[in-house]
N, C-alpha and C. Protein backbone atom coordinates (compact mmCIF):
# COMPACT_ATOMS: atom_id res chain seq x y z
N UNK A 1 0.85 -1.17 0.00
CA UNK A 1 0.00 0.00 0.00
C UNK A 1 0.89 1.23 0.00
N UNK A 2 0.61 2.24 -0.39
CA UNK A 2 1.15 3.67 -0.30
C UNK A 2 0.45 5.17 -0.38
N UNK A 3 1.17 5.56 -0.05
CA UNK A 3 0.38 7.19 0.53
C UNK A 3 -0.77 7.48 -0.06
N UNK A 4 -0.90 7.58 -1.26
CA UNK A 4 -2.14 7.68 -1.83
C UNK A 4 -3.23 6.71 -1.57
N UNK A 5 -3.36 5.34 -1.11
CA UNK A 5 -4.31 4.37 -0.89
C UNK A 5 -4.43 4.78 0.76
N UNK A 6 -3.18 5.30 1.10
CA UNK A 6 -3.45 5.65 2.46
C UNK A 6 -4.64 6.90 3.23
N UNK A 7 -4.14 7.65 2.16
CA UNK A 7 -5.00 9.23 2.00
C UNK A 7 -6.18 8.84 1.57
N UNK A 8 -6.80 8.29 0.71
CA UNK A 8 -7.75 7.75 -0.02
C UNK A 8 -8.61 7.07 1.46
N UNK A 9 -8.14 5.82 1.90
CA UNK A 9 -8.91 5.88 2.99
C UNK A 9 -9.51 6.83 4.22
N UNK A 10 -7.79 7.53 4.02
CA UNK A 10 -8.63 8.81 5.35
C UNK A 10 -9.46 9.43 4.61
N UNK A 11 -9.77 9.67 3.42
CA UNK A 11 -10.58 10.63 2.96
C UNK A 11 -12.35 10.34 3.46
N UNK A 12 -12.14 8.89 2.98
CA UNK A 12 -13.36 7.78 3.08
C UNK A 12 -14.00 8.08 4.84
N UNK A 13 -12.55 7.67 5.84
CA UNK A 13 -13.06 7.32 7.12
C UNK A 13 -13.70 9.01 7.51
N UNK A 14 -13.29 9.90 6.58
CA UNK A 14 -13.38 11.40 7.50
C UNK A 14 -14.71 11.91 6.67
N UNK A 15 -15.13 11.21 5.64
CA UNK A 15 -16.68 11.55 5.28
C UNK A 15 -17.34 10.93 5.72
N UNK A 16 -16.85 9.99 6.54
CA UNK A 16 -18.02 8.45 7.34
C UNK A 16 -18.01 9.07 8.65
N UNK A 17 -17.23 9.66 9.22
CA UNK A 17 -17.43 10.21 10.59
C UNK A 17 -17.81 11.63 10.70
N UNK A 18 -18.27 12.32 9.38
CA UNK A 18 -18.86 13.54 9.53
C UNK A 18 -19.90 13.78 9.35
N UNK A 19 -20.60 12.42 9.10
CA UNK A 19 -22.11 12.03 9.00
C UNK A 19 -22.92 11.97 10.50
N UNK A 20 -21.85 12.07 11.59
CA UNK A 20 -22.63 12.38 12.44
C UNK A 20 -21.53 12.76 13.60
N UNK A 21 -22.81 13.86 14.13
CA UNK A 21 -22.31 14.51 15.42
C UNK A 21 -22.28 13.48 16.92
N UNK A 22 -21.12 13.07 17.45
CA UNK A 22 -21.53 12.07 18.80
C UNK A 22 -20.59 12.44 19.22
N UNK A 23 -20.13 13.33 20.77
CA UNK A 23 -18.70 13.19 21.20
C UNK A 23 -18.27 12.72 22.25
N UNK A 24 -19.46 10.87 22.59
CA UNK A 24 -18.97 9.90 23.05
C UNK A 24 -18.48 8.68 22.09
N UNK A 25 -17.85 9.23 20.69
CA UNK A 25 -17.07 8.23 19.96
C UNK A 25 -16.00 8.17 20.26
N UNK A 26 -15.35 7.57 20.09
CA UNK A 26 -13.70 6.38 20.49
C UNK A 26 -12.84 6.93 19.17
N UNK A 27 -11.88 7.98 19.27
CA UNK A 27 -10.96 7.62 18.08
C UNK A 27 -10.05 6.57 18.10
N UNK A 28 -10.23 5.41 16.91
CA UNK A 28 -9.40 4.22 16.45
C UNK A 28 -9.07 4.02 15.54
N UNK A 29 -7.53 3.25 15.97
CA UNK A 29 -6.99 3.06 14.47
C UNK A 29 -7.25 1.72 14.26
N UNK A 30 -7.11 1.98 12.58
CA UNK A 30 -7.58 1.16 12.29
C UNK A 30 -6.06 0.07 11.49
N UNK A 31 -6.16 -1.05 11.99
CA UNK A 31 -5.16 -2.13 11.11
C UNK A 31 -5.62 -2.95 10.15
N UNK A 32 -4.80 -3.28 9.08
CA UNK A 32 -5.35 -4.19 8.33
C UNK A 32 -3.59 -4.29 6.73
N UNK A 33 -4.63 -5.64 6.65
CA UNK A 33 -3.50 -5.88 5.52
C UNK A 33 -3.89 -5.08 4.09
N UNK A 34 -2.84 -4.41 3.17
CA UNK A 34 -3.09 -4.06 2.23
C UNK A 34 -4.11 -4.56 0.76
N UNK A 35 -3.90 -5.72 1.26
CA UNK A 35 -4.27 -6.68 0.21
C UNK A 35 -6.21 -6.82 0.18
N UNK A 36 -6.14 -6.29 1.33
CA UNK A 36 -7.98 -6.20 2.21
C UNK A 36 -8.63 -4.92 2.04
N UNK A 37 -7.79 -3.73 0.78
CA UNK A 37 -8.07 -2.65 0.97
C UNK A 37 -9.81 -2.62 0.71
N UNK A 38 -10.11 -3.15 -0.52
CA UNK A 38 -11.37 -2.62 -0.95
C UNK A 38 -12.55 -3.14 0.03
N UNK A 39 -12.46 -4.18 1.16
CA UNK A 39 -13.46 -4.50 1.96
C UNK A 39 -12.75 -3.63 3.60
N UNK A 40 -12.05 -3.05 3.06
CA UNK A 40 -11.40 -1.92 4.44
C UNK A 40 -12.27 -0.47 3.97
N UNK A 41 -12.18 -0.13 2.49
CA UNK A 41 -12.66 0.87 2.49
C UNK A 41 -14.88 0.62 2.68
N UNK A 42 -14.95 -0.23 2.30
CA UNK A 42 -16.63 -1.05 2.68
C UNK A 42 -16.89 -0.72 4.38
N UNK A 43 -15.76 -1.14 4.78
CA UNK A 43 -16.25 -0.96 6.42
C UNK A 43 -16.02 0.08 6.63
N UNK A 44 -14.87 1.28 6.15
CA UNK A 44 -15.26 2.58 6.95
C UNK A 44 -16.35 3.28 6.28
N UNK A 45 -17.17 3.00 5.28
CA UNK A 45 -17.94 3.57 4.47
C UNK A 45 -19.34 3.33 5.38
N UNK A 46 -19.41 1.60 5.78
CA UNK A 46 -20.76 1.63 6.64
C UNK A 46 -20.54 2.01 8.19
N UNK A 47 -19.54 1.69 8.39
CA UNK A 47 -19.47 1.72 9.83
C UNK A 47 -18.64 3.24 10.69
N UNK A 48 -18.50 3.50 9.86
CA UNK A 48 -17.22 5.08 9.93
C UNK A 48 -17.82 5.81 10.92
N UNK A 49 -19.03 5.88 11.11
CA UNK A 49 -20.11 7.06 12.14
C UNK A 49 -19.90 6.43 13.04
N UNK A 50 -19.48 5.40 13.48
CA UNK A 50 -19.89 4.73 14.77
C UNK A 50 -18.02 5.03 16.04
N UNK A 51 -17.29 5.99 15.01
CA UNK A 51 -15.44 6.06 15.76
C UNK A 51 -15.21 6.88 14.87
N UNK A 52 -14.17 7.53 15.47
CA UNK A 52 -13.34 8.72 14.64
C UNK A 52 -12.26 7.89 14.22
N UNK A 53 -12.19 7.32 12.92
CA UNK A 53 -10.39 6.83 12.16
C UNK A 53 -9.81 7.45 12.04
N UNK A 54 -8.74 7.37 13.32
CA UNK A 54 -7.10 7.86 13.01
C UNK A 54 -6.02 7.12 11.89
N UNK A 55 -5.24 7.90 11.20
CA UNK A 55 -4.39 7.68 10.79
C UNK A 55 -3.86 6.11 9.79
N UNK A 56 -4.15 5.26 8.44
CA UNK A 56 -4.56 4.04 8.84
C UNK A 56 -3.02 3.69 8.13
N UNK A 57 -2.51 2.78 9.02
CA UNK A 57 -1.51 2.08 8.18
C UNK A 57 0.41 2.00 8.01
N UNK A 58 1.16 1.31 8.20
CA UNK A 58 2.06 1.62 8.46
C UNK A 58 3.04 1.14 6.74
N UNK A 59 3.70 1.89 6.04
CA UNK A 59 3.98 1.36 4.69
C UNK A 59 5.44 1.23 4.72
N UNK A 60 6.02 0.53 3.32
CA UNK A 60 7.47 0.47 2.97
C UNK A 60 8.25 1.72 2.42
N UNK A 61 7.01 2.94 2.50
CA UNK A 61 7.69 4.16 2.54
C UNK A 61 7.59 5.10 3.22
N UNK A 62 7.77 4.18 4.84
CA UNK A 62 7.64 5.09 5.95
C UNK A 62 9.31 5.30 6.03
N UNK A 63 9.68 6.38 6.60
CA UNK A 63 11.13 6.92 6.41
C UNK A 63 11.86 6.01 7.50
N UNK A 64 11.19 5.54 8.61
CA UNK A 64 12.00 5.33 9.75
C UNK A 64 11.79 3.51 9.56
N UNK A 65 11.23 3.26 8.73
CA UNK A 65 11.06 1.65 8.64
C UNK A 65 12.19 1.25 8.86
N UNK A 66 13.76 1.53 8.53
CA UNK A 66 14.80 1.20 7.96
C UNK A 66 15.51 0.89 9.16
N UNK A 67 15.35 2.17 10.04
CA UNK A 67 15.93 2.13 11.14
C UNK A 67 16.12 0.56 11.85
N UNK A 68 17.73 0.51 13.09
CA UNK A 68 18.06 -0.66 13.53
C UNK A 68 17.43 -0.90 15.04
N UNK A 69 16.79 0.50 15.18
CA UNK A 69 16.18 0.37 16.49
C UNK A 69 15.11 0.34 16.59
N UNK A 70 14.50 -0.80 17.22
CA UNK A 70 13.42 -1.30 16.86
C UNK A 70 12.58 -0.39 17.86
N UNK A 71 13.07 -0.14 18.91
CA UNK A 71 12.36 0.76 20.08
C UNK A 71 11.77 2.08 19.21
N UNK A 72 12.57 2.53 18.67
CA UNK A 72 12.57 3.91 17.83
C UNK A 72 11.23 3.83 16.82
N UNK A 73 11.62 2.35 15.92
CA UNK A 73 10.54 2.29 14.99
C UNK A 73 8.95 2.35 15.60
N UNK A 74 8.70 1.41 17.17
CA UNK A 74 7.55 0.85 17.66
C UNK A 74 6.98 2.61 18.41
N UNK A 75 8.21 3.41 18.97
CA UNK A 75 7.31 4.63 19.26
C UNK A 75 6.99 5.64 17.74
N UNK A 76 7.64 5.48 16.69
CA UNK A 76 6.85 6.00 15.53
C UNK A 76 5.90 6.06 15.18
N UNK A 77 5.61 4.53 15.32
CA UNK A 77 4.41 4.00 14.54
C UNK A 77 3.22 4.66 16.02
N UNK A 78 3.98 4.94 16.90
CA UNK A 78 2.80 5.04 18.02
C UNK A 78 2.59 6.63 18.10
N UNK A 79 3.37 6.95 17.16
CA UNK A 79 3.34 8.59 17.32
C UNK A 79 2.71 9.14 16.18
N UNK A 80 3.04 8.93 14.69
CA UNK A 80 2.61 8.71 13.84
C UNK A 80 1.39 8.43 13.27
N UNK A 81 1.15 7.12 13.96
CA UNK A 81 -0.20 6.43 13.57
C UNK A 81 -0.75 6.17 14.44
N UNK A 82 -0.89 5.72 15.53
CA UNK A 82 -1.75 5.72 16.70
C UNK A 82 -2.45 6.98 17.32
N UNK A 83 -1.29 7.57 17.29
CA UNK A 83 -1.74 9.26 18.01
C UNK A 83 -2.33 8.75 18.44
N UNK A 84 -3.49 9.80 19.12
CA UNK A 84 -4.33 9.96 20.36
C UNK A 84 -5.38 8.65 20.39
N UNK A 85 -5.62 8.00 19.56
CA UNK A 85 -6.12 6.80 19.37
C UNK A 85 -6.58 6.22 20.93
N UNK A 86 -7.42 5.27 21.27
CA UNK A 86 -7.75 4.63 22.45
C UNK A 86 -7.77 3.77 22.11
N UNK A 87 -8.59 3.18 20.64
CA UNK A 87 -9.09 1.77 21.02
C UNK A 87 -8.18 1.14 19.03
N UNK A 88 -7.67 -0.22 19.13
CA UNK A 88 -7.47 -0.68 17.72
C UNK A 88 -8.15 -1.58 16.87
N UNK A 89 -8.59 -1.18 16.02
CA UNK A 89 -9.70 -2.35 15.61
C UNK A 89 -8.59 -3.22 14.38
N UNK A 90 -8.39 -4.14 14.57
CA UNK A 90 -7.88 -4.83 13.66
C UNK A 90 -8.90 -5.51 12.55
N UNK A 91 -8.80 -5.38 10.84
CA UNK A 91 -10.03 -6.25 10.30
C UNK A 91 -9.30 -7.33 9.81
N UNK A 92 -9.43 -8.66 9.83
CA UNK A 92 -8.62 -9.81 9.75
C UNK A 92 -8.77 -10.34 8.13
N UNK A 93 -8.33 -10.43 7.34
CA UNK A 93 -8.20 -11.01 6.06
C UNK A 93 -7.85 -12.49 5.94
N UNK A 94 -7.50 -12.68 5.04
CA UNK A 94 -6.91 -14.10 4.82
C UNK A 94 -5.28 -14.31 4.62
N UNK A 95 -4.74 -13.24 4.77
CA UNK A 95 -3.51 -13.12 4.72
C UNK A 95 -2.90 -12.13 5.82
N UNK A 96 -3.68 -11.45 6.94
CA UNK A 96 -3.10 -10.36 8.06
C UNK A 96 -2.72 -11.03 8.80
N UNK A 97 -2.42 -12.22 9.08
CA UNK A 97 -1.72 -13.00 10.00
C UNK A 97 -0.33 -13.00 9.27
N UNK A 98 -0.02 -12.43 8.15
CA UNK A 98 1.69 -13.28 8.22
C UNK A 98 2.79 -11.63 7.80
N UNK A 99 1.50 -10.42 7.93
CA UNK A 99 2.08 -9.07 7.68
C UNK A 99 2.78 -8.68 8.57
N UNK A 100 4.32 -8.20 8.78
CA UNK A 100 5.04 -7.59 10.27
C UNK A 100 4.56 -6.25 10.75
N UNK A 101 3.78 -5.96 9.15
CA UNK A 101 3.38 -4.34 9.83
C UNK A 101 2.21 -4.09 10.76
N UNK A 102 1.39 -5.41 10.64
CA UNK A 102 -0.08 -5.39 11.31
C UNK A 102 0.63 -5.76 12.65
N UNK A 103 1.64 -6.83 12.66
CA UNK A 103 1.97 -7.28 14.24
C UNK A 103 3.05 -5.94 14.79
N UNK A 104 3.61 -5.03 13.87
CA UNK A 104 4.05 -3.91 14.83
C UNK A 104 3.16 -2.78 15.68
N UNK A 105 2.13 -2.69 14.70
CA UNK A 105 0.57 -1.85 14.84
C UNK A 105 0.15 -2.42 15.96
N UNK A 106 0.02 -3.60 16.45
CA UNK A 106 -0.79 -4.65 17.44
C UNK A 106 0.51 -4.28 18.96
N UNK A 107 1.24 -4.75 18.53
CA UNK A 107 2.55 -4.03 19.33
C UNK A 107 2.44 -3.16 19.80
N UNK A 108 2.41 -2.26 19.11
CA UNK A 108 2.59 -0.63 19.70
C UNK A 108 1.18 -0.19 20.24
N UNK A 109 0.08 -1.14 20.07
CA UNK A 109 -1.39 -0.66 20.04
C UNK A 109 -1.16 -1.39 21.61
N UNK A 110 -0.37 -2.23 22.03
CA UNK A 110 -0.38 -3.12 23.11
C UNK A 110 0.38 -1.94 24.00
N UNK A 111 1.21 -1.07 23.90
CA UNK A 111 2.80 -1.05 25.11
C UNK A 111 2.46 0.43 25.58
N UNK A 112 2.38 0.57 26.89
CA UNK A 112 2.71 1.82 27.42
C UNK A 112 3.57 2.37 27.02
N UNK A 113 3.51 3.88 26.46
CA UNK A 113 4.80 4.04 26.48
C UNK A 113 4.83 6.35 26.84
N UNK A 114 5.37 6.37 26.48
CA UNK A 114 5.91 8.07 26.80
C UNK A 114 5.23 8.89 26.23
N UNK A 115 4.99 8.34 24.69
CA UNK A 115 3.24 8.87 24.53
C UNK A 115 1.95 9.06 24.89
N UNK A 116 1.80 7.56 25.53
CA UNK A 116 0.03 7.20 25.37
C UNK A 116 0.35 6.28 26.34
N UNK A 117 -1.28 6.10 26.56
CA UNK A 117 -1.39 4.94 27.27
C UNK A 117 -1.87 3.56 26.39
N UNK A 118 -1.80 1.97 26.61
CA UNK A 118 -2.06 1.31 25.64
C UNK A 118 -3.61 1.40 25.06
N UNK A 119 -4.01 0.96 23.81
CA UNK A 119 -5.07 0.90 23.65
C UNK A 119 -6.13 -0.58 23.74
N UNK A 120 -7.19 -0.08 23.61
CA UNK A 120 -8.43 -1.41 23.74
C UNK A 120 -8.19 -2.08 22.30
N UNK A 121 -8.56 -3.20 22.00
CA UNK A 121 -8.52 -3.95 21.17
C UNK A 121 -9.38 -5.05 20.74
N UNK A 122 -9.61 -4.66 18.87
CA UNK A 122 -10.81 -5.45 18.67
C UNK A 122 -10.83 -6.33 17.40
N UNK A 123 -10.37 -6.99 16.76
CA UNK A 123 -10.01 -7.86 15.51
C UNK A 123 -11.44 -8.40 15.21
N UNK A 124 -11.74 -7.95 13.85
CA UNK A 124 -13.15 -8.60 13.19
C UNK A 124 -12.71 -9.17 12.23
N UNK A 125 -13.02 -9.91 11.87
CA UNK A 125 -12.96 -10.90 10.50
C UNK A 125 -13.82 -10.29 9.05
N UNK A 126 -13.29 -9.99 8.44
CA UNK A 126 -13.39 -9.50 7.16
C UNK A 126 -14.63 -10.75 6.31
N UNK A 127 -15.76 -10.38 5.43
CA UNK A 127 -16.39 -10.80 5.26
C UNK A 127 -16.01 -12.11 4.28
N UNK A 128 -14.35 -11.70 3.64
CA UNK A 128 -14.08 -12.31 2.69
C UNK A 128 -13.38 -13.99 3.74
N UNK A 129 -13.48 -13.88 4.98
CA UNK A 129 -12.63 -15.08 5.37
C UNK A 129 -14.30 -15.58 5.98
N UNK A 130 -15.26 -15.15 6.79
CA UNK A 130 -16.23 -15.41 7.02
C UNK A 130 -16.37 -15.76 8.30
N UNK A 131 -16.28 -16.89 9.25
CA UNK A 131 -15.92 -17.06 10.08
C UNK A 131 -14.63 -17.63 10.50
N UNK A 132 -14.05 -17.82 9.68
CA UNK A 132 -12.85 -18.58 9.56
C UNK A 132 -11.56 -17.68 9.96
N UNK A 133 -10.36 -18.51 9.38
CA UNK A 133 -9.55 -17.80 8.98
C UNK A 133 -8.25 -17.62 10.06
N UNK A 134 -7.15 -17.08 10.00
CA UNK A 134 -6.10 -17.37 10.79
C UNK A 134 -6.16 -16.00 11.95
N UNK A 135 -5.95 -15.83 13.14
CA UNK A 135 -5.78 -14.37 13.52
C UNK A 135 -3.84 -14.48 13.61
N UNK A 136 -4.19 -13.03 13.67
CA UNK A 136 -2.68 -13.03 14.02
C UNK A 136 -2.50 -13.16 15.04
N UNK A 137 -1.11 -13.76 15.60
CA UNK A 137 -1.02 -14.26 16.58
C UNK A 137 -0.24 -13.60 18.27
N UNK A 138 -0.35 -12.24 17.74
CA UNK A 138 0.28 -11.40 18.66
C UNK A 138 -1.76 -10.76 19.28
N UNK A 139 -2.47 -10.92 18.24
CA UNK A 139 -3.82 -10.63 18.83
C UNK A 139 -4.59 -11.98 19.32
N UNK A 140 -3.77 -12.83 18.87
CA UNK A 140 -4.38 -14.36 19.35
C UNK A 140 -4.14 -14.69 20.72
N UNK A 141 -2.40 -14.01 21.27
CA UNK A 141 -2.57 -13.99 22.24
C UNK A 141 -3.22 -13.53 23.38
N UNK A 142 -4.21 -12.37 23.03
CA UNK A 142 -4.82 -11.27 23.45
C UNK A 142 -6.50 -12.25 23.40
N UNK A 143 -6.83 -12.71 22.81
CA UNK A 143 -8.01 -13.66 22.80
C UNK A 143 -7.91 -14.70 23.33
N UNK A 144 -8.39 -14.67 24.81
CA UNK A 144 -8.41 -15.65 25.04
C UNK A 144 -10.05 -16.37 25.50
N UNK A 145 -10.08 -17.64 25.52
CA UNK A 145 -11.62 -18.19 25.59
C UNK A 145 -11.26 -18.94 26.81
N UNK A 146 -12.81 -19.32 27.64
CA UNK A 146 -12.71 -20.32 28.94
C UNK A 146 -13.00 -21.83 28.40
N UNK A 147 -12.96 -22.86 28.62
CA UNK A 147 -13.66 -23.93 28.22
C UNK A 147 -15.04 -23.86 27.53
N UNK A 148 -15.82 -23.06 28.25
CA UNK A 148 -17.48 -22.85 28.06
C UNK A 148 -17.23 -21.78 27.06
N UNK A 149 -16.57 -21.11 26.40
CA UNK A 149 -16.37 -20.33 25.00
C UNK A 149 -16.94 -18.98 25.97
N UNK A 150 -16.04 -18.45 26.83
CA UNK A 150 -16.40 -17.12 27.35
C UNK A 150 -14.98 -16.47 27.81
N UNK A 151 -14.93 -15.25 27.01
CA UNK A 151 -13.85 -14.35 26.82
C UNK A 151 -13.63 -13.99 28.17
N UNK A 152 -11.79 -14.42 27.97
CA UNK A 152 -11.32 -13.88 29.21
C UNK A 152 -9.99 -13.31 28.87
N UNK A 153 -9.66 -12.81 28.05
CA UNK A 153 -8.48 -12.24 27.28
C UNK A 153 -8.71 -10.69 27.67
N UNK A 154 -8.13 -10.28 27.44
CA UNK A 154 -7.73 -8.85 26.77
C UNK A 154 -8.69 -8.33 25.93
N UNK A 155 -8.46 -9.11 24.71
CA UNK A 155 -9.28 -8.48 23.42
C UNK A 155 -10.00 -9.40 23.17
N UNK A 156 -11.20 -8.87 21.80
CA UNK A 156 -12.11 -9.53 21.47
C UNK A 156 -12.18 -10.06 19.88
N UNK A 157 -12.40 -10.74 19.61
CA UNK A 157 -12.50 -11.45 18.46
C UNK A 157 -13.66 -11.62 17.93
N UNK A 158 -14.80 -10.26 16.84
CA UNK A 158 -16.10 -10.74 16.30
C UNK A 158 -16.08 -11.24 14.71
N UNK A 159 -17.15 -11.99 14.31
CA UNK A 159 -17.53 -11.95 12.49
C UNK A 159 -17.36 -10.33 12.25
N UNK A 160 -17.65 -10.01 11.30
CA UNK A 160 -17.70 -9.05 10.73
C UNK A 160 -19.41 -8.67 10.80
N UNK A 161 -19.43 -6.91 11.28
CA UNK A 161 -20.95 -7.58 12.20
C UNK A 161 -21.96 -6.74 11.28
N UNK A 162 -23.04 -7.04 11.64
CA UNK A 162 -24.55 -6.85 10.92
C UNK A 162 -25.06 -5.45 11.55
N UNK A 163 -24.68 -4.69 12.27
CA UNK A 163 -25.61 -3.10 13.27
C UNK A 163 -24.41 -2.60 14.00
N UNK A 164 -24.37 -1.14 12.88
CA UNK A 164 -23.76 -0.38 13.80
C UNK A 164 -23.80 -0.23 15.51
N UNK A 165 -25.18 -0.67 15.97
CA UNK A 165 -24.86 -0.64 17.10
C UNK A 165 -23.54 -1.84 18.21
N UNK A 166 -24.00 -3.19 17.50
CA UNK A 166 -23.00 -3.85 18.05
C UNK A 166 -21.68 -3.58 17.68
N UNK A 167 -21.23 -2.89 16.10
CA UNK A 167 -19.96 -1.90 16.33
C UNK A 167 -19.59 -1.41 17.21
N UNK A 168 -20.49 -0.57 17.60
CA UNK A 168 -20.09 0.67 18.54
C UNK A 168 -20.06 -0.02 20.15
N UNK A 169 -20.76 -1.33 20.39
CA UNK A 169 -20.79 -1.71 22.08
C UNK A 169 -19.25 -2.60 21.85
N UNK A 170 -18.56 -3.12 20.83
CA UNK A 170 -17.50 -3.52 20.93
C UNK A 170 -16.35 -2.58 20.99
N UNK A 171 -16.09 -1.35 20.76
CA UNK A 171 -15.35 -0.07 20.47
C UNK A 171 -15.59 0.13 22.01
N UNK A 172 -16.43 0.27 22.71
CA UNK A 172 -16.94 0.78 24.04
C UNK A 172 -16.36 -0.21 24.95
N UNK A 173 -16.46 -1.46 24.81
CA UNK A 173 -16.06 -2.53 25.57
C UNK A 173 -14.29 -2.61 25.31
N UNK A 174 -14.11 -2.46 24.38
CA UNK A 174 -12.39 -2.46 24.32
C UNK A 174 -11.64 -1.19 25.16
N UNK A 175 -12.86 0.04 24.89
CA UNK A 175 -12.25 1.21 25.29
C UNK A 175 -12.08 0.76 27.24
N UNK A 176 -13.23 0.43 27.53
CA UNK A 176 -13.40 0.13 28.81
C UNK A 176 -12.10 -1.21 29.28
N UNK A 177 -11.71 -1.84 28.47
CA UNK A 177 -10.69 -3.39 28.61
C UNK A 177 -9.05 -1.99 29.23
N UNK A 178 -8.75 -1.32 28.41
CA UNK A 178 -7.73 -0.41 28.68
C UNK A 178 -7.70 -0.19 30.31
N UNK A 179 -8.71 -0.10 31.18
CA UNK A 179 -8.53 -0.17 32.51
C UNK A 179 -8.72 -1.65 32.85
N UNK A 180 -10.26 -1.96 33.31
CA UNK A 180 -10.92 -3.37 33.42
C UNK A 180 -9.68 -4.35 33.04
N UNK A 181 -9.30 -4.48 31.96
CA UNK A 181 -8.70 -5.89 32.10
C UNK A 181 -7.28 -5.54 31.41
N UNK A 182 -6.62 -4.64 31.80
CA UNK A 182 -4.84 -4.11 31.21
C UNK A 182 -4.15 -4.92 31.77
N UNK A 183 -4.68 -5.81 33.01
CA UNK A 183 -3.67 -6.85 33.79
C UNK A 183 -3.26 -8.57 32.78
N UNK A 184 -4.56 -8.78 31.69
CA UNK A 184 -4.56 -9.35 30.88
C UNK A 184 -3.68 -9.73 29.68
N UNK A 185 -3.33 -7.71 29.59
CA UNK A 185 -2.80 -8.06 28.04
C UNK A 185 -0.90 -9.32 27.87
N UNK A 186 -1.22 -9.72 27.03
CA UNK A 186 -0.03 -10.19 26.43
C UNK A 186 0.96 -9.85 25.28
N UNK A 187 2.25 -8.94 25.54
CA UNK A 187 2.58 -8.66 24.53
C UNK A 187 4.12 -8.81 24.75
N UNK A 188 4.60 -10.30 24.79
CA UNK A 188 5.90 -11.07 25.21
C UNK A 188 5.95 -11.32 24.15
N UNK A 189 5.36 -11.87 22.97
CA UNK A 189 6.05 -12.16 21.91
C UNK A 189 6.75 -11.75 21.01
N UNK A 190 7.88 -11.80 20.39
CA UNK A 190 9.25 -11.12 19.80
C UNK A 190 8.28 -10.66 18.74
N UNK A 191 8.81 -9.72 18.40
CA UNK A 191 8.17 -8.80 17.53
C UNK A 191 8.94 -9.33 16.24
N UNK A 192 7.48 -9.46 14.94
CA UNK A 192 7.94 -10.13 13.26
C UNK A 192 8.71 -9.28 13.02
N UNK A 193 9.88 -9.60 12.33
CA UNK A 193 10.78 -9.43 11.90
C UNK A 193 10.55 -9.13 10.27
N UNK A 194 9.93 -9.67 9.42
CA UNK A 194 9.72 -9.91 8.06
C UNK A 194 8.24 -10.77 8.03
N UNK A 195 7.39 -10.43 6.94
CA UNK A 195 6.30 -10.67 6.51
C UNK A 195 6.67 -12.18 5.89
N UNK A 196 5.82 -13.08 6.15
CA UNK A 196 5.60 -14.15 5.76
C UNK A 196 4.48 -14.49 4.29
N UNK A 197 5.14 -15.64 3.73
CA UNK A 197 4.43 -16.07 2.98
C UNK A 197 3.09 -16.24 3.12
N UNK A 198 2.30 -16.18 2.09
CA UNK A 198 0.56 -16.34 2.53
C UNK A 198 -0.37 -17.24 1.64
């Protein structure tokens, strides 16, 4: 993806959130794999009123990608693209499990740091995988289920959903996870190095 597909979406998310006045919405960023653009731009088109979209996306012509410090790169992306952000909605494709840029986004969406505080977190499944499909696994760790299939993770894991309203009670519930359940999160796993085959 690049600047222009990037801009192109903010254009999208900032006519979807000016359709209505609410200033108990959640600004979130939004993650996703490039390859998922045209059912990325579908969801901020229906669902855009329901959160303010910050900033979407981290590319191969970000200047500081290059850099050897990885600390450096993870507060960029948190400065950059997260900004003031609270909550991250990840939309899951059939291939966002093997992108390093979605698991740095998930990263930095996870870590306290000198900026911000971490954010809430919410991974939906893209209509094109259905119910299926791989999560990534830095948000997999963040999902967790009890025996009886009742969330006790961090984050939440929905289909891709049918009413803005249950949008908006999952955005609310993640925003609320940032206190409620911050003792939860998991974010020990070494950070991807390189994007995997898909």
């Amino acid at each position: 993806m690049n600047h222009y597909q990037q801009r192109v979406l903010q254009v999208i998310a900032e006519r979807a959130a000016a359709k209505k006045v609410d200033s108990t919405r959640h600004k979130c960023f939004i993650s996703y794999h490039a390859e998922d653009i045209k059912e990325v731009e579908t969801f901020l088109e229906d669902f855009g009123t329901e959160f303010i979209a910050k900033t979407i996306g981290v590319t191969d012509e970000d200047d500081f990608i290059d850099s050897e410090d990885t600390d450096y790169i993870m507060d960029q992306i948190r400065t950059k693209y997260l900004g003031d952000s609270s909550v991250t909605i990840a939309l899951i494709g059939k291939c966002t499990w093997a992108r390093r840029y979605v698991d740095w986004e998930i990263y930095s969406s996870l870590r306290d740091s000198k900026h911000s505080k971490v954010n809430g977190l919410v991974a939906i499944a893209l209509p094109s995988i259905g119910s299926g499909g791989t999560l990534q696994a830095r948000i997999n760790d963040n999902v967790q289920r009890d025996s009886s299939g009742k969330d006790i993770g961090y984050a939440r894991w929905y289909a891709y959903p049918t009413y803005k309203s249950s949008l908006r009670s999952w955005v609310d519930d993640a925003f609320s996870a940032r206190t409620g359940r911050a003792h939860l999160i998991d974010n020990t796993r070494a950070r991807r190095q390189r994007s995997a085959s898909c």
